[in-house]
N, C-alpha and C. Protein backbone atom coordinates (compact mmCIF):
# COMPACT_ATOMS: atom_id res chain seq x y z
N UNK A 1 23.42 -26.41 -12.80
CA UNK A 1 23.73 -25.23 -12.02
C UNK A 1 23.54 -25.58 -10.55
N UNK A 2 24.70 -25.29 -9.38
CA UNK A 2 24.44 -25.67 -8.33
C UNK A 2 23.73 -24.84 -7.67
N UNK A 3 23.87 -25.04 -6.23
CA UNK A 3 22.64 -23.91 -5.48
C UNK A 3 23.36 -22.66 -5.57
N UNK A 4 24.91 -22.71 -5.20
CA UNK A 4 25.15 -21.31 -4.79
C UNK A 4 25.51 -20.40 -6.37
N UNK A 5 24.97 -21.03 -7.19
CA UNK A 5 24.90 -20.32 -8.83
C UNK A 5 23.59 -19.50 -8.83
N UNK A 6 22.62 -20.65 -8.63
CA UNK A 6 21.21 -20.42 -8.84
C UNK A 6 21.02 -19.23 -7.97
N UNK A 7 21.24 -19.46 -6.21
CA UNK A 7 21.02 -18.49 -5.48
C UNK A 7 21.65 -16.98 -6.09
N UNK A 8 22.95 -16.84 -6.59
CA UNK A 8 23.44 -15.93 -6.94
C UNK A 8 22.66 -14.79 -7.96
N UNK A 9 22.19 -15.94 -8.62
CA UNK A 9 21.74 -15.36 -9.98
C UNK A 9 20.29 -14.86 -9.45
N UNK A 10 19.31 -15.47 -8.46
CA UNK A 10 18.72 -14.80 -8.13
C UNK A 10 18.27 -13.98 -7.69
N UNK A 11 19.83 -13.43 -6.37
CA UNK A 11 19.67 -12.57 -5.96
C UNK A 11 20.18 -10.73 -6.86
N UNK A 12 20.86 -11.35 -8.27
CA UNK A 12 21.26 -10.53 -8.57
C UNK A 12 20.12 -9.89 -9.35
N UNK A 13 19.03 -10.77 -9.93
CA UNK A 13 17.81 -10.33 -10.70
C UNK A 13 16.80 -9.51 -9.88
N UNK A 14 16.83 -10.12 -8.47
CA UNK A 14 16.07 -9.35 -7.30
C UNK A 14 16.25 -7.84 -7.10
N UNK A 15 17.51 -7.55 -7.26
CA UNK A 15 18.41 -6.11 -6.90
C UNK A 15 17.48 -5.25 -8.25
N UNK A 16 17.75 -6.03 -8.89
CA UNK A 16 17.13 -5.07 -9.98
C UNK A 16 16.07 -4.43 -9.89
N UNK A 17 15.05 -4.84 -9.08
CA UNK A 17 13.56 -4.47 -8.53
C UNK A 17 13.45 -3.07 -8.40
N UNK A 18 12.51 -2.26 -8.30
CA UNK A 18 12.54 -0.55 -8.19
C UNK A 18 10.70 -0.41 -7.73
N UNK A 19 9.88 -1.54 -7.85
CA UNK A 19 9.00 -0.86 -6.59
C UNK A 19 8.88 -0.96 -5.19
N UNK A 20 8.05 0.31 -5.26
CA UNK A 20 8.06 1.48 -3.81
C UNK A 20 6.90 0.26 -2.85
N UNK A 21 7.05 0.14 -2.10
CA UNK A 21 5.71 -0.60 -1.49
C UNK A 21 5.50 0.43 0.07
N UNK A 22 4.66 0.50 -0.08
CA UNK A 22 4.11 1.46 1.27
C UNK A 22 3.42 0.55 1.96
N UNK A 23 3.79 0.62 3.84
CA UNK A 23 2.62 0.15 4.61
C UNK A 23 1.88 1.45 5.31
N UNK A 24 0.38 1.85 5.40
CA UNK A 24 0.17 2.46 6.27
C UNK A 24 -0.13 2.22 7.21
N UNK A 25 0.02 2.77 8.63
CA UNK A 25 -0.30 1.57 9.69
C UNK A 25 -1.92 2.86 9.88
N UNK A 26 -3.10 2.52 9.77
CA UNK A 26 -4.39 3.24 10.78
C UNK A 26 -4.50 2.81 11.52
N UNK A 27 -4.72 3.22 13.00
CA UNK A 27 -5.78 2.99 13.57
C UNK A 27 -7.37 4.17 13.80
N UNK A 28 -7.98 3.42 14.06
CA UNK A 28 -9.28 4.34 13.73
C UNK A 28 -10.35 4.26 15.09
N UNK A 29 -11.28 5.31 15.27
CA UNK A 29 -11.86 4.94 16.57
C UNK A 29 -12.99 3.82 16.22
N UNK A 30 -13.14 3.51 17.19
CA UNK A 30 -14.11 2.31 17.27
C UNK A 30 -15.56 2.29 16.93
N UNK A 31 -16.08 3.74 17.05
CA UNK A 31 -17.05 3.51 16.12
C UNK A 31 -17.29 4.31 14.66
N UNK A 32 -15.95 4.45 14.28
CA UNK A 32 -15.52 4.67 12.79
C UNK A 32 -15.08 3.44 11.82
N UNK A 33 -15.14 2.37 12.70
CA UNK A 33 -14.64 1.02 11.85
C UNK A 33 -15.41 0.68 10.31
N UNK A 34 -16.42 0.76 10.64
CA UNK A 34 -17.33 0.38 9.20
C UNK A 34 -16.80 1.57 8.16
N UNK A 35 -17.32 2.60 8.73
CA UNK A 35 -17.82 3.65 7.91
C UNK A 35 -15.95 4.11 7.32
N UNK A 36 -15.12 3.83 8.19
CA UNK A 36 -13.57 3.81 7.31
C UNK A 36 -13.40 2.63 6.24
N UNK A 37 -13.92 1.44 6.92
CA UNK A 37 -13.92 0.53 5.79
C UNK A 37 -14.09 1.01 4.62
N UNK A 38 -15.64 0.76 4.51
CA UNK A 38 -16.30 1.86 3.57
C UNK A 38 -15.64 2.30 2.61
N UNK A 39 -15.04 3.29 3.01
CA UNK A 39 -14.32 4.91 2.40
C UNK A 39 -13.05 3.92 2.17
N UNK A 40 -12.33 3.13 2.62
CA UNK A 40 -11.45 2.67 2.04
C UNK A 40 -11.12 2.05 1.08
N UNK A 41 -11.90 1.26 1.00
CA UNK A 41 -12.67 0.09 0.20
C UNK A 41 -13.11 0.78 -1.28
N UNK A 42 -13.59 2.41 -1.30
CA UNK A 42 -14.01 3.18 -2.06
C UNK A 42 -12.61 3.46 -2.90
N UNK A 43 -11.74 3.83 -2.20
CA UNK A 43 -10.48 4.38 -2.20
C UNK A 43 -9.75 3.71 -3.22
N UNK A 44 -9.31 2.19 -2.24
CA UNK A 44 -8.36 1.34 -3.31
C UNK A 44 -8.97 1.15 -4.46
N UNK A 45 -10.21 0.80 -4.79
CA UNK A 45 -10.76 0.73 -5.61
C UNK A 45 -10.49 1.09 -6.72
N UNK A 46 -10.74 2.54 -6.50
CA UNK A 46 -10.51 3.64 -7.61
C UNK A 46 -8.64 3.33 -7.58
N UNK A 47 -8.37 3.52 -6.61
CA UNK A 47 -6.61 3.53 -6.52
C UNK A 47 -5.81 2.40 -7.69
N UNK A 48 -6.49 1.11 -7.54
CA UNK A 48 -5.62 0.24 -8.29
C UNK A 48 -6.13 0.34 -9.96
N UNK A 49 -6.89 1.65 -10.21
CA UNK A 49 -6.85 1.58 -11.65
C UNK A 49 -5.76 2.48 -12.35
N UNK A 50 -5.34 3.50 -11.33
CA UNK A 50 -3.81 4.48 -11.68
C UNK A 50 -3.26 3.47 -12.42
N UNK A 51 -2.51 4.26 -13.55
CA UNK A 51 -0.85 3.35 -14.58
C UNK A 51 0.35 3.12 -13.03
N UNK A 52 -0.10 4.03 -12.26
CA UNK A 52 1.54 4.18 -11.65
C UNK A 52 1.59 2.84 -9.86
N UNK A 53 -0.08 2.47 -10.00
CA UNK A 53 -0.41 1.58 -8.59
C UNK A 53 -0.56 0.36 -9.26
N UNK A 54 0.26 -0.62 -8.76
CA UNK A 54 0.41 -2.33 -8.98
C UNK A 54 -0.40 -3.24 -7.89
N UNK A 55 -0.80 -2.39 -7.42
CA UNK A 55 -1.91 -3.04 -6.01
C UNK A 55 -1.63 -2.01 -4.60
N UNK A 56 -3.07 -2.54 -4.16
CA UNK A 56 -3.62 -1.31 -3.22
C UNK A 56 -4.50 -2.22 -2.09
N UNK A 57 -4.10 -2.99 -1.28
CA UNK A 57 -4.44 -3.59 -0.25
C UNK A 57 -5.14 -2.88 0.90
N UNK A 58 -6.25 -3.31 1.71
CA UNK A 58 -6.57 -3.53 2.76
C UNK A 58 -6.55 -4.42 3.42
N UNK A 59 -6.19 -4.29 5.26
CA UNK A 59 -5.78 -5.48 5.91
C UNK A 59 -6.09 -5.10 7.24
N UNK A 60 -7.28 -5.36 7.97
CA UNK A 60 -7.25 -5.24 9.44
C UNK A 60 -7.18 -6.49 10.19
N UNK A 61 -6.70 -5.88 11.30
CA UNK A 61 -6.16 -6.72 12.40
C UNK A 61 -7.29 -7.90 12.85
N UNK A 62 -6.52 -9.13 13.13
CA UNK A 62 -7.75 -9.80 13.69
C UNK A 62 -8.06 -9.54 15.31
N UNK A 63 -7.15 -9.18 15.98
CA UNK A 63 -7.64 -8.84 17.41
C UNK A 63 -7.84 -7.44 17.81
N UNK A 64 -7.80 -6.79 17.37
CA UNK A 64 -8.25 -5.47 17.27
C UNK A 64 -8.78 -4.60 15.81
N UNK A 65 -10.11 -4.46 16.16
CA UNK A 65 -10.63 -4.38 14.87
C UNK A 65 -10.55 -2.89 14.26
N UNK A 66 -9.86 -2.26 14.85
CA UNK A 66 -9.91 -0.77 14.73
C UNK A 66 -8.67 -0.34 14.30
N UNK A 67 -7.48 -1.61 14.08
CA UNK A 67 -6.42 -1.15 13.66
C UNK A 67 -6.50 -2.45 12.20
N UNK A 68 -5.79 -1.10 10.79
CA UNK A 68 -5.62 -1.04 9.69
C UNK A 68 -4.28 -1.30 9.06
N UNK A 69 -3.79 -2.00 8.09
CA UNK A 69 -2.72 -1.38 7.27
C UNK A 69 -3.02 -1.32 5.99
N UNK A 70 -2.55 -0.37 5.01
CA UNK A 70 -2.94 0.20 3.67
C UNK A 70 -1.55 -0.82 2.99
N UNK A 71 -1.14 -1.46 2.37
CA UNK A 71 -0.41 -2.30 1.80
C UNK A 71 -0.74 -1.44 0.07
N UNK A 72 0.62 -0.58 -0.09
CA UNK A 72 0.36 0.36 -1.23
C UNK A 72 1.79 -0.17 -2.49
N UNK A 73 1.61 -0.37 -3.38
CA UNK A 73 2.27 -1.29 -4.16
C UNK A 73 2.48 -0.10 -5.64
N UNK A 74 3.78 1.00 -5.65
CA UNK A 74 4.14 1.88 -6.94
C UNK A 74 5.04 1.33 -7.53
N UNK A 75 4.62 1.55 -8.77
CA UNK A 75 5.49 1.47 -9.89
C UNK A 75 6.52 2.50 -10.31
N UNK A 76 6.88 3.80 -9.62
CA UNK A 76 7.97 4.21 -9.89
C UNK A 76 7.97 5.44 -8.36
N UNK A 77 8.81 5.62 -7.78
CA UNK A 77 9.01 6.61 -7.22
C UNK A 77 7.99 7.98 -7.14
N UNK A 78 7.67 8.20 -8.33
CA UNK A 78 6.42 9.77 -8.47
C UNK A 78 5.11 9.16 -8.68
N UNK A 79 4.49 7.82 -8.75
CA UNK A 79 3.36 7.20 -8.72
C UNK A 79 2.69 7.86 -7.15
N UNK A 80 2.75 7.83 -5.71
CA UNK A 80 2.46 7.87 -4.60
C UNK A 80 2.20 10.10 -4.91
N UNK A 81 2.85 10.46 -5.33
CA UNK A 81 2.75 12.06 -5.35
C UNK A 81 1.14 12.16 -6.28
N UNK A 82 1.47 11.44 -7.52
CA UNK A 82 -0.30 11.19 -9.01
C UNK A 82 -1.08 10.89 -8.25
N UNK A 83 -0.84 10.08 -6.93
CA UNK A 83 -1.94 9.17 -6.02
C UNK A 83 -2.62 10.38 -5.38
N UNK A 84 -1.90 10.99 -4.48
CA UNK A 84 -2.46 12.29 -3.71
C UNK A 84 -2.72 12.77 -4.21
N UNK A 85 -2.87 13.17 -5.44
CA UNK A 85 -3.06 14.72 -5.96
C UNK A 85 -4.66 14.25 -6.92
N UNK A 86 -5.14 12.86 -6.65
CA UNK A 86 -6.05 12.16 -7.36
C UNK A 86 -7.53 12.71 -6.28
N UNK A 87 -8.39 12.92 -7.21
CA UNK A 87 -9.82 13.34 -6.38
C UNK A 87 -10.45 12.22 -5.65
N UNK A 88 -10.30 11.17 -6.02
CA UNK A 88 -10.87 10.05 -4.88
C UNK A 88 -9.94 9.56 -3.72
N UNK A 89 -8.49 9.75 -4.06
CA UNK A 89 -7.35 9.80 -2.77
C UNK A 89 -8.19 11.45 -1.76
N UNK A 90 -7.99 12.42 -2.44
CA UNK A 90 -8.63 13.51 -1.49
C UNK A 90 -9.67 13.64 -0.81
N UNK A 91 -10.59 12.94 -1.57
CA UNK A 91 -12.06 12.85 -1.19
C UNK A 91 -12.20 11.63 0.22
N UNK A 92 -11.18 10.58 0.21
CA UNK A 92 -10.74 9.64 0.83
C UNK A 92 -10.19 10.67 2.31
N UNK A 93 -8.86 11.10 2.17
CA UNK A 93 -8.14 12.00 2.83
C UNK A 93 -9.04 12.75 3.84
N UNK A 94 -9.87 13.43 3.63
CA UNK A 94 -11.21 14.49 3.87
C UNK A 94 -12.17 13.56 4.52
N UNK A 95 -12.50 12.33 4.10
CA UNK A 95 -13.74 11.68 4.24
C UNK A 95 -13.05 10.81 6.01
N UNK A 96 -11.93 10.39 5.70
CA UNK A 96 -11.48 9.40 7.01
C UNK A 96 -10.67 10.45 7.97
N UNK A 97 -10.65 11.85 8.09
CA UNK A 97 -9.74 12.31 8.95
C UNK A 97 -10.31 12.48 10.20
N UNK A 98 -11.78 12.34 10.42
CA UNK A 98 -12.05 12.40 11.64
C UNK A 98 -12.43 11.62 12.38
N UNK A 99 -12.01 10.28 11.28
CA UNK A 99 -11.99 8.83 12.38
C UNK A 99 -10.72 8.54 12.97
N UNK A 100 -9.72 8.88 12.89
CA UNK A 100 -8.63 8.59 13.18
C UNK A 100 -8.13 8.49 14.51
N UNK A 101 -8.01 7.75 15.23
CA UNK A 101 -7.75 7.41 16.96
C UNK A 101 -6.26 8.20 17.10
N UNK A 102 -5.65 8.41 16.39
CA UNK A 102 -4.11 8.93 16.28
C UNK A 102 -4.02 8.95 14.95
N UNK A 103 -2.73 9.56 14.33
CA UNK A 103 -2.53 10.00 12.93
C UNK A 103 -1.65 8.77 12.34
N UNK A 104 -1.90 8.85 11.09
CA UNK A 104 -1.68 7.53 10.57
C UNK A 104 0.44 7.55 10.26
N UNK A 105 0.78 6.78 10.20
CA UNK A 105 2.24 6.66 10.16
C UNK A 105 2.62 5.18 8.55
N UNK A 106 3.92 5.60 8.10
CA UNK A 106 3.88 4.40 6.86
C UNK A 106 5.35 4.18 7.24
N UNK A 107 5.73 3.65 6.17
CA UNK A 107 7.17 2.97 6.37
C UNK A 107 7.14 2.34 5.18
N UNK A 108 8.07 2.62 4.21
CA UNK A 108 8.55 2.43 2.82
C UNK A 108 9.20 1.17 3.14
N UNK A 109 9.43 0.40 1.58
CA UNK A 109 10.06 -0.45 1.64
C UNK A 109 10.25 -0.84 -0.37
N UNK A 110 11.75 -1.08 -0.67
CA UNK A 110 11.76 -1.29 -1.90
C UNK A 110 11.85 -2.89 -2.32
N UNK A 111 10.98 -3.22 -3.38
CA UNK A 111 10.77 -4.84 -3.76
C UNK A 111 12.33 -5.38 -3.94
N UNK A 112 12.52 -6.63 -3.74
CA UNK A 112 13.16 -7.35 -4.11
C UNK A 112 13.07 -8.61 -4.81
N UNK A 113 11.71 -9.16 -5.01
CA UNK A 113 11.34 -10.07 -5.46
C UNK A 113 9.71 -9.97 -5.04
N UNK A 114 8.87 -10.48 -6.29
CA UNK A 114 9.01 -10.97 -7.55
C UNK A 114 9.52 -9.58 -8.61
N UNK A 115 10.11 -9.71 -9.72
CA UNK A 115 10.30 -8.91 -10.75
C UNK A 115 9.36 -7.81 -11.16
N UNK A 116 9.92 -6.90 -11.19
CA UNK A 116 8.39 -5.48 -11.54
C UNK A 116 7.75 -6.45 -12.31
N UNK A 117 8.57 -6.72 -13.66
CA UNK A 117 7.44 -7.72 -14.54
C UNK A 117 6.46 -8.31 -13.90
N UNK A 118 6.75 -9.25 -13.10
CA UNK A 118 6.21 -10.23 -12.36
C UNK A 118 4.38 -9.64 -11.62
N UNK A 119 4.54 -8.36 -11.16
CA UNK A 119 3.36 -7.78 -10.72
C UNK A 119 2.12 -7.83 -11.34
């Protein structure tokens, strides 16, 4: 099989993909850094045991330590709605809203590779 077979075929298995991946971008005030950790850290925790969450990342910045992204990984479209409506997402929600330096913003994005399987 040459490349432009192989490539083909891969990109056609890719298309097939259907998870949701969320980034959240936080930033948080500066002396809320730990104590958001914390609560976040609490959060995914509980988060990546949902049927409908394939992973639930934390990721702060290395030059500014007060800015966050939530790297949120669903398995179907209505997984992110089960998430909110979950008592440790709320308790989360409630617990970090008054660290927040500005309000948090996301930006969707649908997989293309590796294979839902693959997760």
């Amino acid at each position: 099989m040459g490349w432009d077979q192989s490539f083909t075929q891969t990109a056609a298995t890719a298309k097939e993909t259907t998870m949701l991946v969320v980034h959240v971008h936080v930033h948080v005030k500066p002396e809320s850094v730990e104590a958001f950790r914390i609560a976040t850290i609490e959060n995914a925790s509980n988060s990546v045991q949902e049927p409908g969450i394939a992973r639930f990342d934390l990721v702060q910045q290395n030059d500014d330590p007060t800015r966050f992204i939530l790297v949120e990984v669903y398995r179907d479209a209505d997984a992110p709605t089960r998430h909110k409506d979950t008592a440790h997402y709320l308790k989360w929600r409630d617990t970090v809203a008054s660290m927040m330096a500005e309000p948090r913003s996301a930006i969707k994005y649908e997989t293309r590779f590796p294979k839902d399987s693959q997760w």
